[in-house]
Protein backbone atom coordinates (compact mmCIF):
# COMPACT_ATOMS: atom_id res chain seq x y z
CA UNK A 1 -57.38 -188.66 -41.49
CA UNK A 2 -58.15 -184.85 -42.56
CA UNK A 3 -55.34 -183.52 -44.95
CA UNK A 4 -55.57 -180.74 -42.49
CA UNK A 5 -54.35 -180.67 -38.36
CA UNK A 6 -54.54 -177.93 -36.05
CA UNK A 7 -52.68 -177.94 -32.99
CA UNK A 8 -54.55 -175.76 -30.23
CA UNK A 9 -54.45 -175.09 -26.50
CA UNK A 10 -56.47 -175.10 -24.30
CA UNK A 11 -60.12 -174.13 -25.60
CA UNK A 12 -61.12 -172.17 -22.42
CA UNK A 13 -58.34 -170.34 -22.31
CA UNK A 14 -56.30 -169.87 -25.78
CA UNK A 15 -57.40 -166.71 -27.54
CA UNK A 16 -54.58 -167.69 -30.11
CA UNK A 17 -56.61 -170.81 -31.06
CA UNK A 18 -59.62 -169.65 -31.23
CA UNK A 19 -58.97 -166.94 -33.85
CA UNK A 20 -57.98 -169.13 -36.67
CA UNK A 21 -59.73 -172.25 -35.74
CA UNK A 22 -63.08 -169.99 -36.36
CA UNK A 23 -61.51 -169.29 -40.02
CA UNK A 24 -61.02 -173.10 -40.36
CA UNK A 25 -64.46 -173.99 -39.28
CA UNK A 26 -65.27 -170.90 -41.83
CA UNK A 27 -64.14 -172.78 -44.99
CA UNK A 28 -65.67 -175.81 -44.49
CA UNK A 29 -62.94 -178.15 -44.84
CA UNK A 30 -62.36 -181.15 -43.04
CA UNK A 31 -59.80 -180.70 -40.61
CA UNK A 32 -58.33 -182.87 -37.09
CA UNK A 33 -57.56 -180.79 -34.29
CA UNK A 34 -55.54 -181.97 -31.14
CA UNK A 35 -55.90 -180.02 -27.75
CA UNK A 36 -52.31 -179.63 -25.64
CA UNK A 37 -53.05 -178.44 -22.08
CA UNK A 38 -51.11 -175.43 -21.65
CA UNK A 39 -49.11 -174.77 -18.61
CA UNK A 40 -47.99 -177.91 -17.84
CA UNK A 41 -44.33 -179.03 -17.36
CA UNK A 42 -44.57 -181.07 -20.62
CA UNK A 43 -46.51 -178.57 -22.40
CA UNK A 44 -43.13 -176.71 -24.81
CA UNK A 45 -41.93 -180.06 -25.61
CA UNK A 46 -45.19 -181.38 -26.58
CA UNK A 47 -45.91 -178.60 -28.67
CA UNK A 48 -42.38 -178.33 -30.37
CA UNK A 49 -43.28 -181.96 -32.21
CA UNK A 50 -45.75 -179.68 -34.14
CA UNK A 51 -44.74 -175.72 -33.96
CA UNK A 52 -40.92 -174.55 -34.28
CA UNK A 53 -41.75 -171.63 -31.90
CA UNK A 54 -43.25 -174.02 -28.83
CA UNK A 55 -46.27 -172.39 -28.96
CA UNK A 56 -49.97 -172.55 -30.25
CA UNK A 57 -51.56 -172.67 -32.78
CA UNK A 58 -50.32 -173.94 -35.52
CA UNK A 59 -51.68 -175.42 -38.86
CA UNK A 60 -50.07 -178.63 -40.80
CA UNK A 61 -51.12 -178.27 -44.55
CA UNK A 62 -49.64 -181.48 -46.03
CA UNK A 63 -45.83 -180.41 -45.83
CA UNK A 64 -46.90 -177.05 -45.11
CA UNK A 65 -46.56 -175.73 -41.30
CA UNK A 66 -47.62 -172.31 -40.00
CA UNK A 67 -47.26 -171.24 -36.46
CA UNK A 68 -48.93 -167.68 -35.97
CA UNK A 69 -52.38 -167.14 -35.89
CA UNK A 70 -52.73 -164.92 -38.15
CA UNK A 71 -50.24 -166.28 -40.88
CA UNK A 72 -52.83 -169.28 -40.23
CA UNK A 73 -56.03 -167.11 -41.74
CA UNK A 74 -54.42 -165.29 -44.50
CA UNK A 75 -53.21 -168.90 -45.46
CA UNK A 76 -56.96 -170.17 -45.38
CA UNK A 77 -58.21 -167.18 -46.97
CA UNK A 78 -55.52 -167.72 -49.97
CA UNK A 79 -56.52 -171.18 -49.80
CA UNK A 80 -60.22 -171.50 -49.77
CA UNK A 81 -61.31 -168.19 -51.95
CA UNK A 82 -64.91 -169.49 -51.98
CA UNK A 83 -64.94 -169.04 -48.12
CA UNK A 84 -64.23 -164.67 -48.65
CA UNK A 85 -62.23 -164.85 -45.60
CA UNK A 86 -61.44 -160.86 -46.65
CA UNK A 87 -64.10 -158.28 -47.85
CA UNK A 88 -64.41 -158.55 -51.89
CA UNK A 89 -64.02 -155.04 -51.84
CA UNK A 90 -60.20 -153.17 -51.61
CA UNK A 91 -61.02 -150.58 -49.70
CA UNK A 92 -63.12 -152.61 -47.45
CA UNK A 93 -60.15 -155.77 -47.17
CA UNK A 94 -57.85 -153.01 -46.39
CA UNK A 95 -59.29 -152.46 -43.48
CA UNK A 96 -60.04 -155.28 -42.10
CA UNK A 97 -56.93 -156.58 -42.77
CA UNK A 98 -55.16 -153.32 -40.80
CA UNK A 99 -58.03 -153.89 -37.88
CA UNK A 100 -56.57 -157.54 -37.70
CA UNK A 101 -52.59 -156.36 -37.38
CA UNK A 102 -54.36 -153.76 -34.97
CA UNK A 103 -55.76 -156.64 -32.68
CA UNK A 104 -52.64 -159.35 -33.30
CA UNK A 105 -50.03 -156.90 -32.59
CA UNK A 106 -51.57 -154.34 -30.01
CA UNK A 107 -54.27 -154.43 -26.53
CA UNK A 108 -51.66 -155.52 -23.98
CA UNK A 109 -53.58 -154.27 -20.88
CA UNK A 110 -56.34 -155.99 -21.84
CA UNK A 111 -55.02 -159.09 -22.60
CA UNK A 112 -53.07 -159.29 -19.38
CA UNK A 113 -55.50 -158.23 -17.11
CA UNK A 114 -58.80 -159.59 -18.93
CA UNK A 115 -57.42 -163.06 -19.91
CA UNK A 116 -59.42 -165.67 -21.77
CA UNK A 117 -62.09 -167.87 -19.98
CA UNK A 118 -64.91 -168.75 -21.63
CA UNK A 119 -66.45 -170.42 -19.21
CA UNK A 120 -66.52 -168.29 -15.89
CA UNK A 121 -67.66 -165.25 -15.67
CA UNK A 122 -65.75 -162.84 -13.14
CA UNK A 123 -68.18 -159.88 -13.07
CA UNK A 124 -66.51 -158.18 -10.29
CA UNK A 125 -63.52 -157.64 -11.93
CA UNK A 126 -61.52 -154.36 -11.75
CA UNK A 127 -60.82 -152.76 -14.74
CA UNK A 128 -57.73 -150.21 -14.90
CA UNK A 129 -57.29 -147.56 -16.73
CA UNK A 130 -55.31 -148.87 -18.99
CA UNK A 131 -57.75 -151.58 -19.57
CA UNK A 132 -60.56 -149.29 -20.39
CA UNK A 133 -58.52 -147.30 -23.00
CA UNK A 134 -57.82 -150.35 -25.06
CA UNK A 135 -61.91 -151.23 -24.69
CA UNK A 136 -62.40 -147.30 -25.36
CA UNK A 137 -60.07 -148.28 -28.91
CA UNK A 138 -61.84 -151.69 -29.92
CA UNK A 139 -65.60 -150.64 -29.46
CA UNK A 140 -64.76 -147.40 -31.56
CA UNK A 141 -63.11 -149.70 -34.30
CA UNK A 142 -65.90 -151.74 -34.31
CA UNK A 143 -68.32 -149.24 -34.67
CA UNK A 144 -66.54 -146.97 -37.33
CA UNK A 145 -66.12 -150.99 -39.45
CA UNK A 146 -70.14 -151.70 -38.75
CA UNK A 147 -70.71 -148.00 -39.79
CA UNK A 148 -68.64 -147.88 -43.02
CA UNK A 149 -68.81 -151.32 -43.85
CA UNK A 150 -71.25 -153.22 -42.06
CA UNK A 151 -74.47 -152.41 -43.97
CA UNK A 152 -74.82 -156.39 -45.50
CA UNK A 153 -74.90 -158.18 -42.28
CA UNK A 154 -74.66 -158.60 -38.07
CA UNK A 155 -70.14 -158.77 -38.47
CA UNK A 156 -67.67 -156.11 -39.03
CA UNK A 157 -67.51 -155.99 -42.91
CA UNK A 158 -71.30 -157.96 -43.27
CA UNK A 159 -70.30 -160.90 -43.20
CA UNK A 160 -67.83 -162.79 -41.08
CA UNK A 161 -64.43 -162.16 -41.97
CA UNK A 162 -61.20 -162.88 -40.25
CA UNK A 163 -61.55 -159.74 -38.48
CA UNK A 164 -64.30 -160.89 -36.77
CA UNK A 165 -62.22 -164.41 -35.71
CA UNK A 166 -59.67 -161.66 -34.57
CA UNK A 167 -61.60 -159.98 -31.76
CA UNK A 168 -63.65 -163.69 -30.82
CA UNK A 169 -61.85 -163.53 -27.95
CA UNK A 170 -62.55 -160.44 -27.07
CA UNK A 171 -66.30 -160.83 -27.19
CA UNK A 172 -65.58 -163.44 -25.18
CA UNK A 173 -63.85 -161.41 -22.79
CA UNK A 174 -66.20 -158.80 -22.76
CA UNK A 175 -68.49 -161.74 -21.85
CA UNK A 176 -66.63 -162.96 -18.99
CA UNK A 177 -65.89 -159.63 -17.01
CA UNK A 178 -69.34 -158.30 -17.86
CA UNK A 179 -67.98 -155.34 -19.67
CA UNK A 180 -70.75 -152.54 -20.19
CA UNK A 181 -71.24 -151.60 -23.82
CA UNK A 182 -74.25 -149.52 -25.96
CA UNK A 183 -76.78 -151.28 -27.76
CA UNK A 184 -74.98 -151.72 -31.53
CA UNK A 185 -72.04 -153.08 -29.74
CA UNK A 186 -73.82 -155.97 -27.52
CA UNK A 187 -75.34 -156.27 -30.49
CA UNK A 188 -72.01 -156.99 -32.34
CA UNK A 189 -70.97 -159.51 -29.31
CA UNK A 190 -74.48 -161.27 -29.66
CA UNK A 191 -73.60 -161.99 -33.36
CA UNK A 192 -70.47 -163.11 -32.84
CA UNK A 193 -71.15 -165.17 -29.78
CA UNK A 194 -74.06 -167.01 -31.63
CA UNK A 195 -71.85 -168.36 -34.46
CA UNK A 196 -72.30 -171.86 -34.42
CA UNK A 197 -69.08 -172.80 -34.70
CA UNK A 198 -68.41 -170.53 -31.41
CA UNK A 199 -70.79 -172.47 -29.41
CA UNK A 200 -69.34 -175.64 -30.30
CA UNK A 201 -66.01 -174.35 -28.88
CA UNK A 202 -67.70 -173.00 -26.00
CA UNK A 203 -69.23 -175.85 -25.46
CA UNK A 204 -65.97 -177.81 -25.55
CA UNK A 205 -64.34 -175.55 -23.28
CA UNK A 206 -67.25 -175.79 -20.87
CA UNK A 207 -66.08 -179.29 -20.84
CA UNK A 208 -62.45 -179.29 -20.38
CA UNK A 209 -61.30 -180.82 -17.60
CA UNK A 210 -57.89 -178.39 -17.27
CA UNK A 211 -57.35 -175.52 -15.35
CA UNK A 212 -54.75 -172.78 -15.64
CA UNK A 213 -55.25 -170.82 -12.24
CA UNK A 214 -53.58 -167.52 -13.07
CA UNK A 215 -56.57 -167.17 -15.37
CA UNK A 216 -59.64 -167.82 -12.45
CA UNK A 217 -59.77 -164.96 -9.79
């Protein structure tokens, strides 16, 4: 047994998960990970044994638990130096780190009405107004982070960084609902999409044998 467990839902559907299981795979450590279906009538109690909030993800360190996402990478980052979770540079981590509270605190349209699935692809789609601002705000972060700090690689800051496991889903997303970008954006999603470890949790979720039906249309 890993010294490490994190406690994810669903893969096809769980943004949440996915964003700090990427920084996981990131370090290299050995880890176990257990899948809880979400939205099932056993699904809070189940995840209560592990998280104090009843909800995924959350990481078991030892006698160390954290239940937020985001908590979860800084705690990796601090943990694992060697993997540069954050840009080396301050300017640079500063950033990054404010482009991560951006995404874990902010895009409500588009996480309500553009919800996770990696494995469908809903092309037809209608997407609001208020949808298309908060794609309007993410492609213009990404492209002012590639411009000013993107010069040593295909990720945000060069190379990945837990911004880049912040917006995952969101590539995914812009996957799924066919979302029309320019060129140096697709060619953001490309990058991120072809991360290994993001095609072994597509591939897992193209597997899963749950399904939550307010996310298929």
């Amino acid at each position: 047994m890993a010294e490490m467990t994190i406690y994810l839902g669903n893969k096809n559907y769980s943004s949440w998960s996915l964003r700090p299981w990427l920084a996981l795979k990131r370090t290299g450590a050995a880890f176990d990970e257990v899948v809880i279906p979400l939205d099932e009538p056993a699904t809070r109690a189940n995840i209560l044994r592990h998280s104090p909030t009843g909800k995924v993800p959350a990481l078991k360190h030892g006698d160390v638990t954290i239940w937020d996402s985001l908590a979860i990478c800084e705690y990796l980052a601090e943990t694992f130096p060697a993997a540069q979770l954050w840009p080396a540079d301050k300017t640079a981590r500063a950033v990054a780190r404010a482009a991560s509270a951006e995404m874990h605190s902010g895009f409500a349209a588009l996480r309500s009405h553009l919800p996770m699935n990696v494995r469908s692809s809903f092309p037809n789609r209608g997407i609001t107004p208020e949808v298309q601002a908060d794609i309007n705000r993410i492609t213009a972060l990404w492209r002012e982070c590639r411009k000013r700090f993107g010069g040593g690689g295909e990720f945000l800051f060069g190379a990945f960084t837990i911004a880049d496991a912040m917006f995952a889903p969101v590539v995914s997303r812009f996957r799924t609902y066919r979302v029309e970008v320019d060129e140096a954006t697709q060619a953001y999603l490309d990058a991120v999409w072809g991360l290994p470890a993001f095609q072994e949790w597509a591939t897992a979720a193209r597997n899963e044998p749950m399904i939550i039906e307010s996310a298929e249309f």
